[in-house]
C-alpha atoms as a PDB file:
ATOM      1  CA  UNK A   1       2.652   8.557 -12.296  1.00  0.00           C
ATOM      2  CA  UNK A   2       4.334   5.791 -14.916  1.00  0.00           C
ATOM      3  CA  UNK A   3       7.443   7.403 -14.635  1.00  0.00           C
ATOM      4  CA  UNK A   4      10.012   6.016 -11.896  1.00  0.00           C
ATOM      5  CA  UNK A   5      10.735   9.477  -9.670  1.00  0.00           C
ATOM      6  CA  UNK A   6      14.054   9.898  -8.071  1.00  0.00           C
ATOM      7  CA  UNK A   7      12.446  12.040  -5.010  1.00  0.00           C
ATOM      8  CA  UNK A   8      13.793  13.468  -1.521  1.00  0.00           C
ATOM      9  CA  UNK A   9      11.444  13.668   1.548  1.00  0.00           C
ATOM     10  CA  UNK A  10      12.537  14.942   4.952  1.00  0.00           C
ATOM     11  CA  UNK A  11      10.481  13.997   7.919  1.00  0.00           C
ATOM     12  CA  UNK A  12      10.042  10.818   5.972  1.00  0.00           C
ATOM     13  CA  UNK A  13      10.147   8.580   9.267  1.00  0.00           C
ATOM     14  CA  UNK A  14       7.434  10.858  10.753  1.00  0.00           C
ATOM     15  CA  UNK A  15       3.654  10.617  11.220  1.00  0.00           C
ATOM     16  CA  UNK A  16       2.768  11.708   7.971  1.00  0.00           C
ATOM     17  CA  UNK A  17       6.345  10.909   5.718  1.00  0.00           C
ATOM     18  CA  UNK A  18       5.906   7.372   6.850  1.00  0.00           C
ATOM     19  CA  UNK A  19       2.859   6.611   5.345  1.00  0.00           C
ATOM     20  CA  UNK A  20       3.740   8.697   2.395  1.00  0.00           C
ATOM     21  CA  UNK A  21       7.410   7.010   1.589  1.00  0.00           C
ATOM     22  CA  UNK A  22       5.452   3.692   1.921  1.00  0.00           C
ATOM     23  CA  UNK A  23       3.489   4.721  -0.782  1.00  0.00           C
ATOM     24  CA  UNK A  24       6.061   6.151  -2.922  1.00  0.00           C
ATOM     25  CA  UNK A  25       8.135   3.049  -2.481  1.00  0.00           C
ATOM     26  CA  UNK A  26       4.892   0.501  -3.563  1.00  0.00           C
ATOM     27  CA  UNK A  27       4.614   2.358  -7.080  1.00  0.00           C
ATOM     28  CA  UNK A  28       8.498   1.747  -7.346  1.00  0.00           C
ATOM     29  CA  UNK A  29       9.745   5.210  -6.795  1.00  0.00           C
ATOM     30  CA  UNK A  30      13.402   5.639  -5.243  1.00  0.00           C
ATOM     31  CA  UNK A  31      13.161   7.870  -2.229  1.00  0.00           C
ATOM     32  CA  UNK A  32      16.143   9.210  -0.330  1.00  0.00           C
ATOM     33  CA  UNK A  33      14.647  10.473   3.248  1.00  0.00           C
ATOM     34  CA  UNK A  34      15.960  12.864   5.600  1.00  0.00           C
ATOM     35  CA  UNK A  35      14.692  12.247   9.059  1.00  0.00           C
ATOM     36  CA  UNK A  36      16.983  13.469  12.673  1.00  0.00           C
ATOM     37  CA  UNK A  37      14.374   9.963  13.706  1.00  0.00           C
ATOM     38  CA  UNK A  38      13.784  11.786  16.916  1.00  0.00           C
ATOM     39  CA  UNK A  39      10.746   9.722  17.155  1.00  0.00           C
ATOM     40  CA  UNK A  40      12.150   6.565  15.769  1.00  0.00           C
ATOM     41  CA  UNK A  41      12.392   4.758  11.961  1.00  0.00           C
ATOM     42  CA  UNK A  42       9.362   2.589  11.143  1.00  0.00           C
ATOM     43  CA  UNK A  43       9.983   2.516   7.539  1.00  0.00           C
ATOM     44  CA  UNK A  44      11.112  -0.855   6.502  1.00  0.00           C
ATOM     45  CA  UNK A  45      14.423  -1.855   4.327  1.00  0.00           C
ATOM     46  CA  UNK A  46      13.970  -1.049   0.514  1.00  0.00           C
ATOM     47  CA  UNK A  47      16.263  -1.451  -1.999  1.00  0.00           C
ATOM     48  CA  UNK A  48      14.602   1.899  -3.683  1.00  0.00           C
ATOM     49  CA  UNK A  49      14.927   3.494  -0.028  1.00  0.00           C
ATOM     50  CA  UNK A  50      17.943   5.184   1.259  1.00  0.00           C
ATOM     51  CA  UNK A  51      17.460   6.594   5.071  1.00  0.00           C
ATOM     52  CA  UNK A  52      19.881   9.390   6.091  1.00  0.00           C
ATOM     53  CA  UNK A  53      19.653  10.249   9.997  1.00  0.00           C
ATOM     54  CA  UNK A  54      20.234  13.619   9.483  1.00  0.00           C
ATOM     55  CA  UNK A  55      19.508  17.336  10.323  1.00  0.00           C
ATOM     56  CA  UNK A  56      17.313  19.047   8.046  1.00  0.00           C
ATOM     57  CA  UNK A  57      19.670  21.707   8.234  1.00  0.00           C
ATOM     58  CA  UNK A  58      22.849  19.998   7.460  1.00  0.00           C
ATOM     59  CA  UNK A  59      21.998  18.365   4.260  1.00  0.00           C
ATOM     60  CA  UNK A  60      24.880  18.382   1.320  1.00  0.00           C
ATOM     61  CA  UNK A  61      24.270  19.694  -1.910  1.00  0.00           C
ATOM     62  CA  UNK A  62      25.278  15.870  -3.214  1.00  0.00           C
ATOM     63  CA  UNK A  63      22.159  14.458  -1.780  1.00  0.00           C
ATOM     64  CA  UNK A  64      20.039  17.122  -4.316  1.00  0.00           C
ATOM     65  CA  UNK A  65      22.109  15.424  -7.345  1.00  0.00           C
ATOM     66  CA  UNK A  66      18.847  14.066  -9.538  1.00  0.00           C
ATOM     67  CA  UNK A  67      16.055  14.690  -7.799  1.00  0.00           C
ATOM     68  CA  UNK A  68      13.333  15.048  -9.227  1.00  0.00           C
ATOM     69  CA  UNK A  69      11.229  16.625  -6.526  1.00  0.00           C
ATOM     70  CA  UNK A  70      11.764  17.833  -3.152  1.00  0.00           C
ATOM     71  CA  UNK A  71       8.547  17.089  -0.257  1.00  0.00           C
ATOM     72  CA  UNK A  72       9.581  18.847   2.545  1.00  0.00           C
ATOM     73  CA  UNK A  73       8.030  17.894   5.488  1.00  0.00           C
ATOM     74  CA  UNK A  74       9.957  18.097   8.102  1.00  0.00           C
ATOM     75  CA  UNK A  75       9.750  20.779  10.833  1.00  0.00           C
ATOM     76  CA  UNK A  76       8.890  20.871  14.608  1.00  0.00           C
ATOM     77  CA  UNK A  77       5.048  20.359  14.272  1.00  0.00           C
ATOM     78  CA  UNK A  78       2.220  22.002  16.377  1.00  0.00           C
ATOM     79  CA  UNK A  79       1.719  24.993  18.350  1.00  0.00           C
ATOM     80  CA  UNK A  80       2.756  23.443  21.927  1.00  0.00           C
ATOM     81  CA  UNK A  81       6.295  21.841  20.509  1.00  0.00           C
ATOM     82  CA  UNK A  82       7.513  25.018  19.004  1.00  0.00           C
ATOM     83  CA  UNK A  83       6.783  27.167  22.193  1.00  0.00           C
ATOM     84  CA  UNK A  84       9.446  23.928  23.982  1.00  0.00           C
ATOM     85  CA  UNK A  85      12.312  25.807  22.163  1.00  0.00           C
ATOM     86  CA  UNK A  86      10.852  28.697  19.538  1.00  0.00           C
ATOM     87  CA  UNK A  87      14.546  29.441  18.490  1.00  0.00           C
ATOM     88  CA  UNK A  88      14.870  26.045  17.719  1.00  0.00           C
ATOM     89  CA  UNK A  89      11.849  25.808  15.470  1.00  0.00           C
ATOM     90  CA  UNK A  90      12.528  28.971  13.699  1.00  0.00           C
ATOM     91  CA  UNK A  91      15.891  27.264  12.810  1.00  0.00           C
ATOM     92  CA  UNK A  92      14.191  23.994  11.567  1.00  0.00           C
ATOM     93  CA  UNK A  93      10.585  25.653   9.833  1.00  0.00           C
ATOM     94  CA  UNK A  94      11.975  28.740   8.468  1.00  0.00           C
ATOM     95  CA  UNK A  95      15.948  28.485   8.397  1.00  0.00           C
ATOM     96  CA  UNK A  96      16.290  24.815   6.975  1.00  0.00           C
ATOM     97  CA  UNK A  97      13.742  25.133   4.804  1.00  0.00           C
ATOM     98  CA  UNK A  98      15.406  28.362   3.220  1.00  0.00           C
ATOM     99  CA  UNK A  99      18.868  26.403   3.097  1.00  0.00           C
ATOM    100  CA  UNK A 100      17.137  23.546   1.374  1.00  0.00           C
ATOM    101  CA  UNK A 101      15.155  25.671  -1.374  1.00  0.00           C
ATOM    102  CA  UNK A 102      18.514  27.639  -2.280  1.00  0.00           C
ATOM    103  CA  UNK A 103      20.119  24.630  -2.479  1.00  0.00           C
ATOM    104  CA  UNK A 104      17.594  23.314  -4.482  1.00  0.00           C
ATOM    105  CA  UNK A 105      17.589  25.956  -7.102  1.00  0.00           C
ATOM    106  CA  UNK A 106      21.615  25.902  -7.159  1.00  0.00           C
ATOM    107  CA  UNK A 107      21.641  22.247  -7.975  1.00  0.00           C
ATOM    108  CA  UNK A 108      19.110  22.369 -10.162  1.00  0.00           C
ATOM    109  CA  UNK A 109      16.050  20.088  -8.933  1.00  0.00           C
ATOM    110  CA  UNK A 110      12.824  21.419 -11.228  1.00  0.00           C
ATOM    111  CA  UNK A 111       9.974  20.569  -8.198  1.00  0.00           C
ATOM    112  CA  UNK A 112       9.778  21.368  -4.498  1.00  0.00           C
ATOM    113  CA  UNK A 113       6.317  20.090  -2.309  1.00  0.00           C
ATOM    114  CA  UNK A 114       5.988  22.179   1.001  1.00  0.00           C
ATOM    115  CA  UNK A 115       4.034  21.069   4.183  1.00  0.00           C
ATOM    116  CA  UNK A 116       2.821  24.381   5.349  1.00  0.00           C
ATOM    117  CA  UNK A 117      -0.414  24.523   7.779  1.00  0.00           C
ATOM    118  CA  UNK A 118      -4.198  25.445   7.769  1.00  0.00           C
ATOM    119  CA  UNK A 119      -3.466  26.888  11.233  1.00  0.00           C
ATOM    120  CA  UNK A 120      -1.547  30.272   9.262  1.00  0.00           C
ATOM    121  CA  UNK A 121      -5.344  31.640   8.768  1.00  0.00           C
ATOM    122  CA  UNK A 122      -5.267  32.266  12.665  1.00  0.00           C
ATOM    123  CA  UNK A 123      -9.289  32.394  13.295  1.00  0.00           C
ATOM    124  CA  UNK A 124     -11.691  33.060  11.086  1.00  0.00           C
ATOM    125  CA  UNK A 125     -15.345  33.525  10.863  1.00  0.00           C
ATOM    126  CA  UNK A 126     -15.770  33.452   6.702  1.00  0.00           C
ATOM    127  CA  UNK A 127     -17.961  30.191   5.938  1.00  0.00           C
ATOM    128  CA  UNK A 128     -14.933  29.453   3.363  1.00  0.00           C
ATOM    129  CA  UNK A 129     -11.632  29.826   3.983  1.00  0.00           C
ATOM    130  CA  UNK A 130      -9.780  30.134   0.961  1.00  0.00           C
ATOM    131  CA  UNK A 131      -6.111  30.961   0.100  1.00  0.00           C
ATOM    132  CA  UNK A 132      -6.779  34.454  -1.172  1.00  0.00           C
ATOM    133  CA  UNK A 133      -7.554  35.385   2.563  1.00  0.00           C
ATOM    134  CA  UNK A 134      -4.934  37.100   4.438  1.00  0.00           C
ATOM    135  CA  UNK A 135      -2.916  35.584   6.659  1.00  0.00           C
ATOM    136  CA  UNK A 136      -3.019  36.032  10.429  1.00  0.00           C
ATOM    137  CA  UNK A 137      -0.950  33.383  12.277  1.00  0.00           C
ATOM    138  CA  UNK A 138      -1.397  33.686  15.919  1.00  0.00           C
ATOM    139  CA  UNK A 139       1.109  31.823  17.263  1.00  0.00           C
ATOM    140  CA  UNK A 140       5.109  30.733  16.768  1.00  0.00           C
ATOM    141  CA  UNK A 141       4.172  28.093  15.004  1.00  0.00           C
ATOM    142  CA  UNK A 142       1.875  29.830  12.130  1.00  0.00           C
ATOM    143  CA  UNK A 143       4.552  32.557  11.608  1.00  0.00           C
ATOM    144  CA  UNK A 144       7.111  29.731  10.822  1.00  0.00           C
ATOM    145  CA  UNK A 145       5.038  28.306   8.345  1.00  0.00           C
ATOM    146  CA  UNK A 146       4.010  31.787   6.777  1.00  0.00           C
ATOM    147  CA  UNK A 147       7.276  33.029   7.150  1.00  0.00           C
ATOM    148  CA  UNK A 148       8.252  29.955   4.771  1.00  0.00           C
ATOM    149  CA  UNK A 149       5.991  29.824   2.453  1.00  0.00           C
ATOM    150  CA  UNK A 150       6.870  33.469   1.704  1.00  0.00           C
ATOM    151  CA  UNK A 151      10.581  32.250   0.949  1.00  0.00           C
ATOM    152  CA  UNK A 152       9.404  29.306  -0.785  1.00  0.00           C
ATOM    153  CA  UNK A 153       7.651  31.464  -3.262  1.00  0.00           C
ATOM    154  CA  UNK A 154      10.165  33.740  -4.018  1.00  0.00           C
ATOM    155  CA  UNK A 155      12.020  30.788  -6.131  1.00  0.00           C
ATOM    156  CA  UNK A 156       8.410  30.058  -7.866  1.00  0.00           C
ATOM    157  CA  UNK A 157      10.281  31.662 -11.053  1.00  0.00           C
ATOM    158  CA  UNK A 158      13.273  28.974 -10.865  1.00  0.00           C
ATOM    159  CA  UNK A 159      11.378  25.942  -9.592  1.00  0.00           C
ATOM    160  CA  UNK A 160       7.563  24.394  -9.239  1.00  0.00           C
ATOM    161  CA  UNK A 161       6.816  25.648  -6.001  1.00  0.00           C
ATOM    162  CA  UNK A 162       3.568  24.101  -4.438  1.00  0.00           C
ATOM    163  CA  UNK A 163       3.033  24.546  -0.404  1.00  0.00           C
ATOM    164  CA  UNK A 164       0.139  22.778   0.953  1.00  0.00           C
ATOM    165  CA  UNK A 165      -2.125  24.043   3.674  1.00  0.00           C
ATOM    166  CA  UNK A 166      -3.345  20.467   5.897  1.00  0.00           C
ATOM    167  CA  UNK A 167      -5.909  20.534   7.817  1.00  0.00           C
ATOM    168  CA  UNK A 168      -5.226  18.090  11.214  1.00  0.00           C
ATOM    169  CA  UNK A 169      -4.792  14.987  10.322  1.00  0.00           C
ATOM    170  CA  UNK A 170      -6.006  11.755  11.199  1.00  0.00           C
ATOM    171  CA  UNK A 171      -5.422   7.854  10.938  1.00  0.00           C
ATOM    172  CA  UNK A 172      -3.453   4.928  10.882  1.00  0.00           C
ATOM    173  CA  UNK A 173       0.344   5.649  10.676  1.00  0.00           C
ATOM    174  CA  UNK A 174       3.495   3.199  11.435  1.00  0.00           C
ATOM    175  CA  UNK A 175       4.668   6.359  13.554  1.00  0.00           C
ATOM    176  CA  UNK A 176       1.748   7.314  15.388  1.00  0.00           C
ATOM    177  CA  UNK A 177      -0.214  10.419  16.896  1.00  0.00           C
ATOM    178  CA  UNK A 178      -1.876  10.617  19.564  1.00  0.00           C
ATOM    179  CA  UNK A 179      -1.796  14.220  20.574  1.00  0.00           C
ATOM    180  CA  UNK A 180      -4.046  15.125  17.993  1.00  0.00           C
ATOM    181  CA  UNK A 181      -7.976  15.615  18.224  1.00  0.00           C
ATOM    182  CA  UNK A 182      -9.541  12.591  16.309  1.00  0.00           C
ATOM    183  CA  UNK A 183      -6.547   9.937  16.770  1.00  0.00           C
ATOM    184  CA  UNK A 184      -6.390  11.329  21.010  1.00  0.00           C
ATOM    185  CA  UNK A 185     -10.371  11.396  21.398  1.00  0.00           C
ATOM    186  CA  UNK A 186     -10.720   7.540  19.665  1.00  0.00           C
ATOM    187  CA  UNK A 187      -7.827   6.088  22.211  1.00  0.00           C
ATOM    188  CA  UNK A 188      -9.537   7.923  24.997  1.00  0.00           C
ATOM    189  CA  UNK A 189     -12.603   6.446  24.193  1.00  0.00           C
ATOM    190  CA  UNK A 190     -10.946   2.623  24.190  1.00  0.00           C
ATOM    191  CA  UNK A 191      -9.095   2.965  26.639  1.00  0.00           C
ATOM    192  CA  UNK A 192     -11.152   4.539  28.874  1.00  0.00           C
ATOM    193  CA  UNK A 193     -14.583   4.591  27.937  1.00  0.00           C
ATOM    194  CA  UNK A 194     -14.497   8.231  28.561  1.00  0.00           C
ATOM    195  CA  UNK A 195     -13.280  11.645  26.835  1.00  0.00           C
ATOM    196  CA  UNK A 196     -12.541  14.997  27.637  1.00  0.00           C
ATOM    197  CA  UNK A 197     -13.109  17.606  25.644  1.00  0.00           C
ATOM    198  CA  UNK A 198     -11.899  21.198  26.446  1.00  0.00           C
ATOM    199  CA  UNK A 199     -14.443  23.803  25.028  1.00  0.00           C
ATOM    200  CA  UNK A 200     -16.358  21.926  22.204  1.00  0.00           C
ATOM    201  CA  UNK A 201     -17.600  24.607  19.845  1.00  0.00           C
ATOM    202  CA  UNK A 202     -14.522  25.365  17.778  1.00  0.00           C
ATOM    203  CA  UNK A 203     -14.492  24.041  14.412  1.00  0.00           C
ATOM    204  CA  UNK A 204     -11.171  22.937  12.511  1.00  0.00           C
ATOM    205  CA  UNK A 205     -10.929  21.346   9.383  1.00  0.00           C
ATOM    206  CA  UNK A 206      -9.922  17.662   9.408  1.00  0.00           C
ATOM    207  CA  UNK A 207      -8.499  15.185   6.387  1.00  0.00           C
ATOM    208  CA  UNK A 208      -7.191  11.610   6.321  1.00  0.00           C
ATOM    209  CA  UNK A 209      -3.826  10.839   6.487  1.00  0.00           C
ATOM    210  CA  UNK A 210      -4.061   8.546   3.674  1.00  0.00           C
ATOM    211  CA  UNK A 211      -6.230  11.802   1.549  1.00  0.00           C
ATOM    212  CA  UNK A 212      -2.851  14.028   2.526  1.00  0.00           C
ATOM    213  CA  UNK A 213      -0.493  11.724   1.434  1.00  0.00           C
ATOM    214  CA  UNK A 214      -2.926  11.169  -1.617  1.00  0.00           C
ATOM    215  CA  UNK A 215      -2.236  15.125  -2.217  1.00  0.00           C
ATOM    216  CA  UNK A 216       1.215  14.800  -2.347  1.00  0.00           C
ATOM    217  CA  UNK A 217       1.198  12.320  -4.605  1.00  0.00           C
ATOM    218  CA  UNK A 218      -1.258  14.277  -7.209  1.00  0.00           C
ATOM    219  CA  UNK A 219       1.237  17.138  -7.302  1.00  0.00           C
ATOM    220  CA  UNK A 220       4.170  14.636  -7.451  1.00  0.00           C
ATOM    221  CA  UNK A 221       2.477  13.507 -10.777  1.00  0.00           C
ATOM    222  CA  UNK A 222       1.335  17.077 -12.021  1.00  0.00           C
ATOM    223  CA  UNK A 223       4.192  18.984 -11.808  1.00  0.00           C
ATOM    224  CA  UNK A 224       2.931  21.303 -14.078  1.00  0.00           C
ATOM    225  CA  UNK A 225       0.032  22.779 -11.852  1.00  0.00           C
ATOM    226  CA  UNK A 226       0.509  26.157 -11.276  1.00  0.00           C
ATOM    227  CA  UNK A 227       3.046  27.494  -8.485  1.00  0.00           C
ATOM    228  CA  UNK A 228       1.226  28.334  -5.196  1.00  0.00           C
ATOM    229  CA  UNK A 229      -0.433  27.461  -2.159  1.00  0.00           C
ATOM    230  CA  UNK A 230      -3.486  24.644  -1.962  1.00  0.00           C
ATOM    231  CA  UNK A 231      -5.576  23.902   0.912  1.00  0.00           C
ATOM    232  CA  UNK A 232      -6.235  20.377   2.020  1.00  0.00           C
ATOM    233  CA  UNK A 233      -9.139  19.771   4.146  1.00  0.00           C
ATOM    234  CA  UNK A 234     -12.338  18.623   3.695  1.00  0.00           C
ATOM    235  CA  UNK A 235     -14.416  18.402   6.647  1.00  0.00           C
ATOM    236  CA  UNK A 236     -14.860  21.488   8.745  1.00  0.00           C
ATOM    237  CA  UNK A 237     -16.537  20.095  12.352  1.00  0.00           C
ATOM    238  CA  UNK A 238     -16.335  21.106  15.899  1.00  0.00           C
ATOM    239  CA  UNK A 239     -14.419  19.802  18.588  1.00  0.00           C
ATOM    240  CA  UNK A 240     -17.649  17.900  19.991  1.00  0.00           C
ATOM    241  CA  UNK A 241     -19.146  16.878  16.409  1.00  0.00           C
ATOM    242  CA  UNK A 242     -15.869  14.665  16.788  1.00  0.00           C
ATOM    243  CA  UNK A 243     -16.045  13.184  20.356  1.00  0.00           C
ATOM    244  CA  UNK A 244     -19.626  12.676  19.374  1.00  0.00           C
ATOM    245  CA  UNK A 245     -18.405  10.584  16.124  1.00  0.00           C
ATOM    246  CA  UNK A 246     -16.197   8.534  18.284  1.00  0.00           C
ATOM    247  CA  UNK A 247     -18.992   8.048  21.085  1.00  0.00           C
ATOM    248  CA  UNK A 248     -20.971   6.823  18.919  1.00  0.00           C
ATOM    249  CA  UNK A 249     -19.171   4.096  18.008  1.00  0.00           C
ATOM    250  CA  UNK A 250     -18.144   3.396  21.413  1.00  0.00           C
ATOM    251  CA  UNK A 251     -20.593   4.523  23.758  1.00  0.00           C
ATOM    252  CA  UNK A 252     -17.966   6.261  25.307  1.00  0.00           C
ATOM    253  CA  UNK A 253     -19.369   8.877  27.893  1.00  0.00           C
ATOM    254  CA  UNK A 254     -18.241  12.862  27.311  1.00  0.00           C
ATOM    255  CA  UNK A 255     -16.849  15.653  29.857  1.00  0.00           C
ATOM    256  CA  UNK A 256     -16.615  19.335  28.919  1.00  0.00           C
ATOM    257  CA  UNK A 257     -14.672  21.539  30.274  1.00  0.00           C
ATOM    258  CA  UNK A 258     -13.160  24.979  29.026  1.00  0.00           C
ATOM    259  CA  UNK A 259     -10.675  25.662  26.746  1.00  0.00           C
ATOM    260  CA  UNK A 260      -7.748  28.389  26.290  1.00  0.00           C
ATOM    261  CA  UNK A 261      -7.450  27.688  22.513  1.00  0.00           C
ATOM    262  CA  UNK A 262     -10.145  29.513  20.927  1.00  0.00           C
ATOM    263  CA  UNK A 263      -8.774  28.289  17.410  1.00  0.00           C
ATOM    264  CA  UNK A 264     -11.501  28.251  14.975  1.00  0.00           C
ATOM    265  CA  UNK A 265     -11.710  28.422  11.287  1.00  0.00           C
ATOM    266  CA  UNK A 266     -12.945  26.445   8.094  1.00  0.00           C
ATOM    267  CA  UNK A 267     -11.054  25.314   4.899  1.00  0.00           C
ATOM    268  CA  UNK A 268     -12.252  25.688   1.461  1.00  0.00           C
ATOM    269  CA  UNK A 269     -10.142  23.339  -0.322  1.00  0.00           C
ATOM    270  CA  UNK A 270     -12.031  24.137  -4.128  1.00  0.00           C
ATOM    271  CA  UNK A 271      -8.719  25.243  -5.373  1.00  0.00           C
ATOM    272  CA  UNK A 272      -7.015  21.720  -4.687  1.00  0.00           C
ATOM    273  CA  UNK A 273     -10.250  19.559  -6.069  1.00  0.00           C
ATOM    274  CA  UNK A 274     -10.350  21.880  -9.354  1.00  0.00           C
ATOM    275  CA  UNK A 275      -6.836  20.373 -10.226  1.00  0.00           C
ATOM    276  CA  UNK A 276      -8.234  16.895 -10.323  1.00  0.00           C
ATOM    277  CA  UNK A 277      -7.470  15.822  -6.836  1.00  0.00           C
ATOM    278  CA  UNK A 278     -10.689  13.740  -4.958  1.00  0.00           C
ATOM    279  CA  UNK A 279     -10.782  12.769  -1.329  1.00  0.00           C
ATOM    280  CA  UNK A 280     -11.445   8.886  -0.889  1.00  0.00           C
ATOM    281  CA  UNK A 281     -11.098   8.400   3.286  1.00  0.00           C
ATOM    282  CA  UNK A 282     -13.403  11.066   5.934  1.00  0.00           C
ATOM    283  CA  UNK A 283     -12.867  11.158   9.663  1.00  0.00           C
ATOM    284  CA  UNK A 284     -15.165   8.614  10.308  1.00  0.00           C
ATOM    285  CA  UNK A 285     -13.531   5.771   8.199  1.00  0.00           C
ATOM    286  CA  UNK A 286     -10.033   6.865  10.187  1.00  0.00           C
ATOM    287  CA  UNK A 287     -11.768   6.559  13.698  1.00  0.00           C
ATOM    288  CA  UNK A 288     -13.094   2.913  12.321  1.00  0.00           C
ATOM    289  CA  UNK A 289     -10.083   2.436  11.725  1.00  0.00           C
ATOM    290  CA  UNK A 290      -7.982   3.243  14.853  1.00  0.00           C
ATOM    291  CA  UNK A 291     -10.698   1.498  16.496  1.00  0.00           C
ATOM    292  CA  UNK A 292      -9.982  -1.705  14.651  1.00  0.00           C
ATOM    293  CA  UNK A 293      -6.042  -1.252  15.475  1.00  0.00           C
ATOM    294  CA  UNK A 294      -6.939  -0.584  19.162  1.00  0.00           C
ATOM    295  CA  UNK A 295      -8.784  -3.992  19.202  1.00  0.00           C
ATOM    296  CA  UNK A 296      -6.576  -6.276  17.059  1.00  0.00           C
ATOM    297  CA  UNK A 297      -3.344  -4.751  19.068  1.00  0.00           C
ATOM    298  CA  UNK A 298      -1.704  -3.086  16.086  1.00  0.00           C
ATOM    299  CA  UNK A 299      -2.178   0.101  17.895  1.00  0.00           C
ATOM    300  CA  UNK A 300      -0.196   0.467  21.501  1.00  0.00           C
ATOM    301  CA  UNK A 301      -0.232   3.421  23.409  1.00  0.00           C
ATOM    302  CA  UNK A 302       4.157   4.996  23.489  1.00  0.00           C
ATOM    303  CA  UNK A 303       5.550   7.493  25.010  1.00  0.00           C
ATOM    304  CA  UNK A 304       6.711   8.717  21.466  1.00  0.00           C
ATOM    305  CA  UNK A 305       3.357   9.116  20.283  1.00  0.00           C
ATOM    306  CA  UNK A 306       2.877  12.484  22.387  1.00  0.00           C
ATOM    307  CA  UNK A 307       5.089  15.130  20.718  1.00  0.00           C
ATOM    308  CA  UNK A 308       5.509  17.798  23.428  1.00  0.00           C
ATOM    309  CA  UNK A 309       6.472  15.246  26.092  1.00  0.00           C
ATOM    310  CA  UNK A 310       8.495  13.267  24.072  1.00  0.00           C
ATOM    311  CA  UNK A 311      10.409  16.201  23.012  1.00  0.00           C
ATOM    312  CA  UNK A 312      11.062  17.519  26.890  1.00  0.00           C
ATOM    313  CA  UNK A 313      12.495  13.413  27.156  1.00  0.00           C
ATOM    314  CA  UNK A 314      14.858  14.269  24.225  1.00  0.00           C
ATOM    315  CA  UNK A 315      16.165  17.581  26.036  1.00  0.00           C
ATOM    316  CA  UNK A 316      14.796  19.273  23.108  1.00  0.00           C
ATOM    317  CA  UNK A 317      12.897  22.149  25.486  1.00  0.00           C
ATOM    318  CA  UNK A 318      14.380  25.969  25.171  1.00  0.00           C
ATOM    319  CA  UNK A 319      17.952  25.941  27.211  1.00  0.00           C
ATOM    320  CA  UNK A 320      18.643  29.710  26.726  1.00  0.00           C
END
């Protein structure tokens, strides 16, 4: 990308967004983010960067003026935090993100970049996982993204619509995660020199945070690729191939134990690498790299790391 982009992304000040404005704001793009900063604002003063503490769902048509694309990733993440308050997340994933695609299209902005989910293929036995499969979300969650995606695409003839599938992420971000399956099983393995896995044998897709934020950024500068949706994940390994990675490196000692989420599926991501895209970063550079932050002290263990609990601490849990 030469050209300077005048670019919107909500959920900038999360897990994910933070990382990604970062990197927006080093090739000298001017990014206007939309964050409520439930979990706090680690992005650091720009003069490129304009923070707005701010619903997702009450955003003014004025802050649309000029953009050049839309990344939309904000949305209550992850099966347990929807099922807090599931008429609160349909209103975020599914409502807001229908506001802010109208509004879009009204106003005039040519590009829109959706965060969607691997997790809408429910579980699946096919070896590869592509996006011609039909979707079977299991839970809250999976609908909200589905449901989406299906709105999203019905402006494809108006606007560049391109929702991407992750697969769970892992890494290094200012705003961290530690509720997920690499990032949780590497600090349990510091910190304790033991870690629990529950069941073992499903298999989930995995990519870098750094790779995600990389795919962003390739459709940010190619526009033009075709309208749709794109997987993005790249290695397909079970629950125990990962605490096995991390014990490895650690010598941190593993307990088994069974599971209620029988989640298990792989991603083909073919579709994304045919547009030129190339992963750089694989699970085991991120847990080398947590493990380095754990030991230098640049990675602390907060209460806002944990989404579900952190969320019940904000009052954020179902009230009806």
């Amino acid at each position: 990308m030469n050209k300077s982009l005048r670019l919107l992304v909500t959920g900038g000040c999360g897990y994910v967004g933070t990382v990604l404005v970062e990197q927006l704001l080093s090739f000298g793009h001017h990014v206007t983010v939309v964050d409520t900063q439930w979990f706090g604002n680690k992005l650091a003063p720009n003069l490129n960067l304009v923070n707005h503490k701010c619903d997702v769902r009450d955003i003014e048509p004025g802050l649309l003026e000029g953009i050049d694309s839309i990344v939309h990733l904000a949305n209550i993440a992850n099966d347990p935090s929807v099922e807090l308050n599931p008429t609160l997340s349909w209103e975020v994933n599914v409502l807001g993100t229908m506001q802010l695609i109208d509004m879009a299209s009204r106003v005039g902005v040519p590009h829109f970049i959706y965060a969607s989910s691997g997790s809408v293929y429910g579980i699946r036995s096919e070896d590869r996982v592509t996006e011609d499969l039909p979707l079977v979300p299991l839970s809250v969650y999976n609908k909200t993204k589905m449901v989406a995606e299906r709105v999203l695409l019905s402006y494809s003839n108006q606007l560049q619509v391109h929702c991407i599938r992750p697969a769970t992420v892992c890494g290094v971000s200012p705003r961290m995660r530690l509720d997920v399956s690499v990032n949780m099983f590497t600090k349990q393995a510091f910190v304790n020199n033991k870690m629990t896995v529950f069941g073992g044998a499903q298999t989930r897709p995995n990519i870098h945070i750094e790779d995600l934020s990389n795919v962003y950024l390739h459709f940010l500068g190619h526009p033009e690729i075709e309208s749709g949706c794109y997987n993005a994940g790249f290695e397909n390994i079970s629950i125990l191939d990962i605490a096995n990675l991390v014990a490895d490196r650690t010598g941190a000692e593993i307990t088994v134990g069974e599971s209620n989420d029988l989640r298990s599926y792989r991603q083909d991501s073919s579709k994304l690498l045919a547009t030129g895209f190339s992963q750089k970063k694989s699970v085991a550079i991120a847990i080398d790299e947590m493990l380095a932050g754990w030991k230098n002290g640049s990675l602390v263990d907060s209460e806002d790391a944990y989404t579900v609990q952190h969320m019940k601490r904000l009052g954020l849990g179902d009230v009806a």
